[in-house]
Protein backbone atom coordinates (compact mmCIF):
# COMPACT_ATOMS: atom_id res chain seq x y z
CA UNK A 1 -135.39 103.47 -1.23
CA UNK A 2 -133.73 102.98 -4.88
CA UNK A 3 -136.08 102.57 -7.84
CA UNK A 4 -135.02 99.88 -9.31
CA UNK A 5 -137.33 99.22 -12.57
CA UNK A 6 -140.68 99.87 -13.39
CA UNK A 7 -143.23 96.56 -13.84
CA UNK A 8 -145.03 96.18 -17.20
CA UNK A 9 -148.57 94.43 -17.28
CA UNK A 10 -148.18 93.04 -14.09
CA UNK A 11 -145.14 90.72 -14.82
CA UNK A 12 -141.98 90.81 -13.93
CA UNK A 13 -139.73 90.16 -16.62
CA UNK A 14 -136.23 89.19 -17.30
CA UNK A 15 -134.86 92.79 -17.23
CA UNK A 16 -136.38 93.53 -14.45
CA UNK A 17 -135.21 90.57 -13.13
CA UNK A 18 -131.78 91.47 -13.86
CA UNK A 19 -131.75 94.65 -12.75
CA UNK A 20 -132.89 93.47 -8.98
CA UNK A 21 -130.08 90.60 -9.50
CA UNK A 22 -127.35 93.01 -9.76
CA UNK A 23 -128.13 94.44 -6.82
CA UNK A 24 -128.95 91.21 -4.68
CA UNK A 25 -125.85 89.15 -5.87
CA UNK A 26 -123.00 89.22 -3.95
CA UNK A 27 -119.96 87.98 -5.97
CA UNK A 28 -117.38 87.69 -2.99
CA UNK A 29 -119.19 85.47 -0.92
CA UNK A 30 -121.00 84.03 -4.16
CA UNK A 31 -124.60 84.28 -2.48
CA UNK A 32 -127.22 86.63 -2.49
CA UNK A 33 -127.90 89.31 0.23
CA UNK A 34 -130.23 89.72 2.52
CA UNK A 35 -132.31 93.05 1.57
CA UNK A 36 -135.72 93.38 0.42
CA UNK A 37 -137.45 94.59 -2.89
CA UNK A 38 -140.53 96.21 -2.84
CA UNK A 39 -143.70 97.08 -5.12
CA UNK A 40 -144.65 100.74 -4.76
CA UNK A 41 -146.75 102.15 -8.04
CA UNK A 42 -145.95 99.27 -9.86
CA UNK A 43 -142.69 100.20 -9.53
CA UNK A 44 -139.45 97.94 -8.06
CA UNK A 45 -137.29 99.48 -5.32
CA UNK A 46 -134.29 98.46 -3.08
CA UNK A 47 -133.90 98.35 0.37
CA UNK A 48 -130.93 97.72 2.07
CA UNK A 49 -132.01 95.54 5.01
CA UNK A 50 -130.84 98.15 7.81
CA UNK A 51 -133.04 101.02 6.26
CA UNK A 52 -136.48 98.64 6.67
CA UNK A 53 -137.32 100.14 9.58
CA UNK A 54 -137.18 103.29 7.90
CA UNK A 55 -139.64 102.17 5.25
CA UNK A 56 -142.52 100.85 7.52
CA UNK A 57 -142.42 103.90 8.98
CA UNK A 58 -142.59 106.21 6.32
CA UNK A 59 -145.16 104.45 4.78
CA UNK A 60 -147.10 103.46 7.68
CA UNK A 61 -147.01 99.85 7.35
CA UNK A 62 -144.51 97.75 5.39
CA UNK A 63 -145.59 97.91 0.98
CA UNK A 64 -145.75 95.02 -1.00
CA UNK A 65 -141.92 92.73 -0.91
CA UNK A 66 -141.83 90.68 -3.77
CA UNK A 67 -138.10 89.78 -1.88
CA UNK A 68 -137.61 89.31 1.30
CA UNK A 69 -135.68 87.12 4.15
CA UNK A 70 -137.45 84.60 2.99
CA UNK A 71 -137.20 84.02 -0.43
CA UNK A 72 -133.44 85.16 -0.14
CA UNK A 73 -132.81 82.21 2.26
CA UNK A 74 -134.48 80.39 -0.66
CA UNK A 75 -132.70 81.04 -3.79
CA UNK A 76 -129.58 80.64 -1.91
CA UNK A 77 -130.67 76.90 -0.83
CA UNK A 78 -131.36 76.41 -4.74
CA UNK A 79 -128.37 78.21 -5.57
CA UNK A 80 -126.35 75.80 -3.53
CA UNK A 81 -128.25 72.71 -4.66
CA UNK A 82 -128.09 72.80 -8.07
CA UNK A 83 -125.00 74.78 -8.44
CA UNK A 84 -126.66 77.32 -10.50
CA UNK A 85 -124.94 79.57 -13.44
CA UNK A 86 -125.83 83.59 -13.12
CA UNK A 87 -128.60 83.02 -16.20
CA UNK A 88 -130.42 80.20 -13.78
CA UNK A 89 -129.77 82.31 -11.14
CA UNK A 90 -131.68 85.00 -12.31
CA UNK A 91 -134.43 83.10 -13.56
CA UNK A 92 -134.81 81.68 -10.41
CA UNK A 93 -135.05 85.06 -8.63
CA UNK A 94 -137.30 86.48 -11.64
CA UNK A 95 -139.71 83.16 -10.89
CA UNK A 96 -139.86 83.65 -7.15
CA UNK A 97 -140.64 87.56 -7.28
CA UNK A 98 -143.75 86.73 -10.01
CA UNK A 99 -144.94 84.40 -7.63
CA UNK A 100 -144.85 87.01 -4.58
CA UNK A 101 -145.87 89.66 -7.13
CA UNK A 102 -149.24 87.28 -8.45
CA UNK A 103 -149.89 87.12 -4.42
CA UNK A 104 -149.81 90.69 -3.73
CA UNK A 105 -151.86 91.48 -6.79
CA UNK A 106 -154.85 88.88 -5.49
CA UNK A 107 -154.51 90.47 -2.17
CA UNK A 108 -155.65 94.34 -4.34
CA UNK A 109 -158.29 92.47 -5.92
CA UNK A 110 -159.57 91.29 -1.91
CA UNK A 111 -158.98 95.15 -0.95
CA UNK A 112 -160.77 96.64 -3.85
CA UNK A 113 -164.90 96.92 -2.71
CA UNK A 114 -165.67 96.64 -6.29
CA UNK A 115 -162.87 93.22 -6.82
CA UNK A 116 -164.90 90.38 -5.44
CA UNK A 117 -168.02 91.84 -6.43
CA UNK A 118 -167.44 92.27 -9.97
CA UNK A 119 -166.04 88.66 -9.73
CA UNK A 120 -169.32 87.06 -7.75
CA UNK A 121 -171.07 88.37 -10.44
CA UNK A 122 -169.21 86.97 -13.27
CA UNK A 123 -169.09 83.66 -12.34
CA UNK A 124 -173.43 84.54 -11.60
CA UNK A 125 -173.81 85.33 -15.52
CA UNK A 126 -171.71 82.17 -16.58
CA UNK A 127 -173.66 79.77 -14.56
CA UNK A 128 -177.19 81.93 -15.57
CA UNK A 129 -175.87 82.03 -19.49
CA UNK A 130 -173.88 79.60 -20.48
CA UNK A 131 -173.43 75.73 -20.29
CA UNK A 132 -169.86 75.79 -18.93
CA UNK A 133 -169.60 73.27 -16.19
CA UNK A 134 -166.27 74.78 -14.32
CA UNK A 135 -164.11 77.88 -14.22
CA UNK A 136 -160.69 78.36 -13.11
CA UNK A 137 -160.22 80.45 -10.01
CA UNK A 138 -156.40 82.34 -11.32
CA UNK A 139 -153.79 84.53 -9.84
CA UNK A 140 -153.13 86.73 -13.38
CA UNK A 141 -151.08 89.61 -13.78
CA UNK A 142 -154.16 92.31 -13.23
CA UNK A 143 -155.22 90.36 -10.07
CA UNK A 144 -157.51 87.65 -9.10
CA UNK A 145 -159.95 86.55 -11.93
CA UNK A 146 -161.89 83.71 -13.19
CA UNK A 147 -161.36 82.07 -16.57
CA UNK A 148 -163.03 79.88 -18.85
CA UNK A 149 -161.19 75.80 -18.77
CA UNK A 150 -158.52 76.27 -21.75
CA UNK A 151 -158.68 80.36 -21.70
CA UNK A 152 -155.51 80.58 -19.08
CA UNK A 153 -152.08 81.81 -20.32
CA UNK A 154 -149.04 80.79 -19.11
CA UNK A 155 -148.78 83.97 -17.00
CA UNK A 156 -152.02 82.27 -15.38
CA UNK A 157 -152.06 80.13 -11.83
CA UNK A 158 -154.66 78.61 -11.28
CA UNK A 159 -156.14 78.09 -8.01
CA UNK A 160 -158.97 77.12 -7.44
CA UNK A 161 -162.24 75.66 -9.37
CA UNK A 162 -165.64 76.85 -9.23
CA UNK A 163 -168.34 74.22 -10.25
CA UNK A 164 -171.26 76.19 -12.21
CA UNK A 165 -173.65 72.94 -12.15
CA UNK A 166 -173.35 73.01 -8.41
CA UNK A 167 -174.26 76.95 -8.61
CA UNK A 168 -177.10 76.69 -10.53
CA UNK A 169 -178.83 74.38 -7.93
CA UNK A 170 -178.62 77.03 -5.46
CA UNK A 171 -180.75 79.95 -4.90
CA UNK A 172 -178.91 83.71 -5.09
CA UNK A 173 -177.62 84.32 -1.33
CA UNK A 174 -176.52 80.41 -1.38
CA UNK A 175 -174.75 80.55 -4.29
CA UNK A 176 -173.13 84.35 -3.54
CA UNK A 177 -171.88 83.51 -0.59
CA UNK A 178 -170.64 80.13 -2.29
CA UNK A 179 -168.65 81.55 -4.87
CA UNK A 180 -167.47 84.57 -2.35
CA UNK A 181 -166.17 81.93 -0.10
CA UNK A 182 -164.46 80.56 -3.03
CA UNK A 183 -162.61 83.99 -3.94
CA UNK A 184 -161.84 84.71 -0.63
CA UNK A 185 -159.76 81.54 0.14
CA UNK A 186 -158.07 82.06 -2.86
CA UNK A 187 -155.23 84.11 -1.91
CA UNK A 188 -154.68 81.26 1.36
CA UNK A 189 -154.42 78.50 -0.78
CA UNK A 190 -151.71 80.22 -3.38
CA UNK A 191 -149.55 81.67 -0.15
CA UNK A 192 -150.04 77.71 0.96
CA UNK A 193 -149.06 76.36 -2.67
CA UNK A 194 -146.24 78.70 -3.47
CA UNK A 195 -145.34 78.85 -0.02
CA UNK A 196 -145.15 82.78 0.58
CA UNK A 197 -146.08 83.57 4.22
């Protein structure tokens, strides 16, 4: 694997984006290739596609790709539809690797034991002390979170809503395993929305 660049704050941003782009673009048959990009230590490296068996197995399992068959097959069906210049080009790219990046980041929070806990009981102590009627369930650069209605960035996606009136009708275990069933579908319905499986 080639390290490619180094992710800062959990976004990938337009140098990093460049730097994968030189690597991915192909200027004889005016394309992108097929190869993948993966996250390892917050950290960006290239694979050529014949060395990806190689990978899985050093690593036991396949890391994080934030660029895959996939999302090349993509950018080159944008590429050809719009006739895109190399600085849309590589905003494209840098869009579509945020997006896969936001998804594998939601999927640490879902691994971590302490992720959805800490976010159950978040969203507990809003609806016990406050008189906020939703929050936002967000893909964010540290990982899934909930946020107050007008407190998202534009780094933010929002997913999901959890309605805190509805919450404090219920009794604990009700409304724990309400909002956990709310976290937990979160990472289906952004794969489903930004259409990453």
């Amino acid at each position: 694997m080639k390290q490619i660049a180094t992710i800062k704050n959990g976004y990938i941003s337009e140098e990093n984006a460049k730097d994968v782009y030189h690597l991915l673009w192909d200027k004889k048959s005016n394309s992108f290739i097929k190869a993948k990009v993966y996250v390892v230590n917050r950290a960006l490296y290239y694979v050529d596609i014949s060395n990806v068996r190689k990978v899985i197995s050093q690593y036991n399992g396949e890391p994080p790709a934030i660029y895959n068959t996939k999302v090349h097959n993509l950018l080159n069906q944008i590429k050809n539809r719009y006739e895109l210049k190399a600085v849309d080009r590589i905003k494209a790219l840098q869009k579509v690797m945020q997006d896969h990046l936001l998804y594998h980041l939601i999927e640490e929070t879902e691994k971590s034991s302490e992720g959805i806990k800490l976010l159950e009981f978040e969203v507990l102590e809003y609806a016990k002390s406050s008189n906020i009627e939703k929050l936002f369930i967000c893909a964010t650069t540290k990982g899934l979170d909930v946020i107050e209605v007008g407190n998202m960035t534009k780094r933010d996606w929002g997913i999901d809503t959890i309605d805190l009136r509805k919450v404090r009708k219920m009794d604990d275990v009700s409304a724990e395993y309400f909002i956990r069933k709310k976290l937990k579908r979160s990472k289906e319905y952004y794969a489903i929305a930004k259409d990453i499986y």
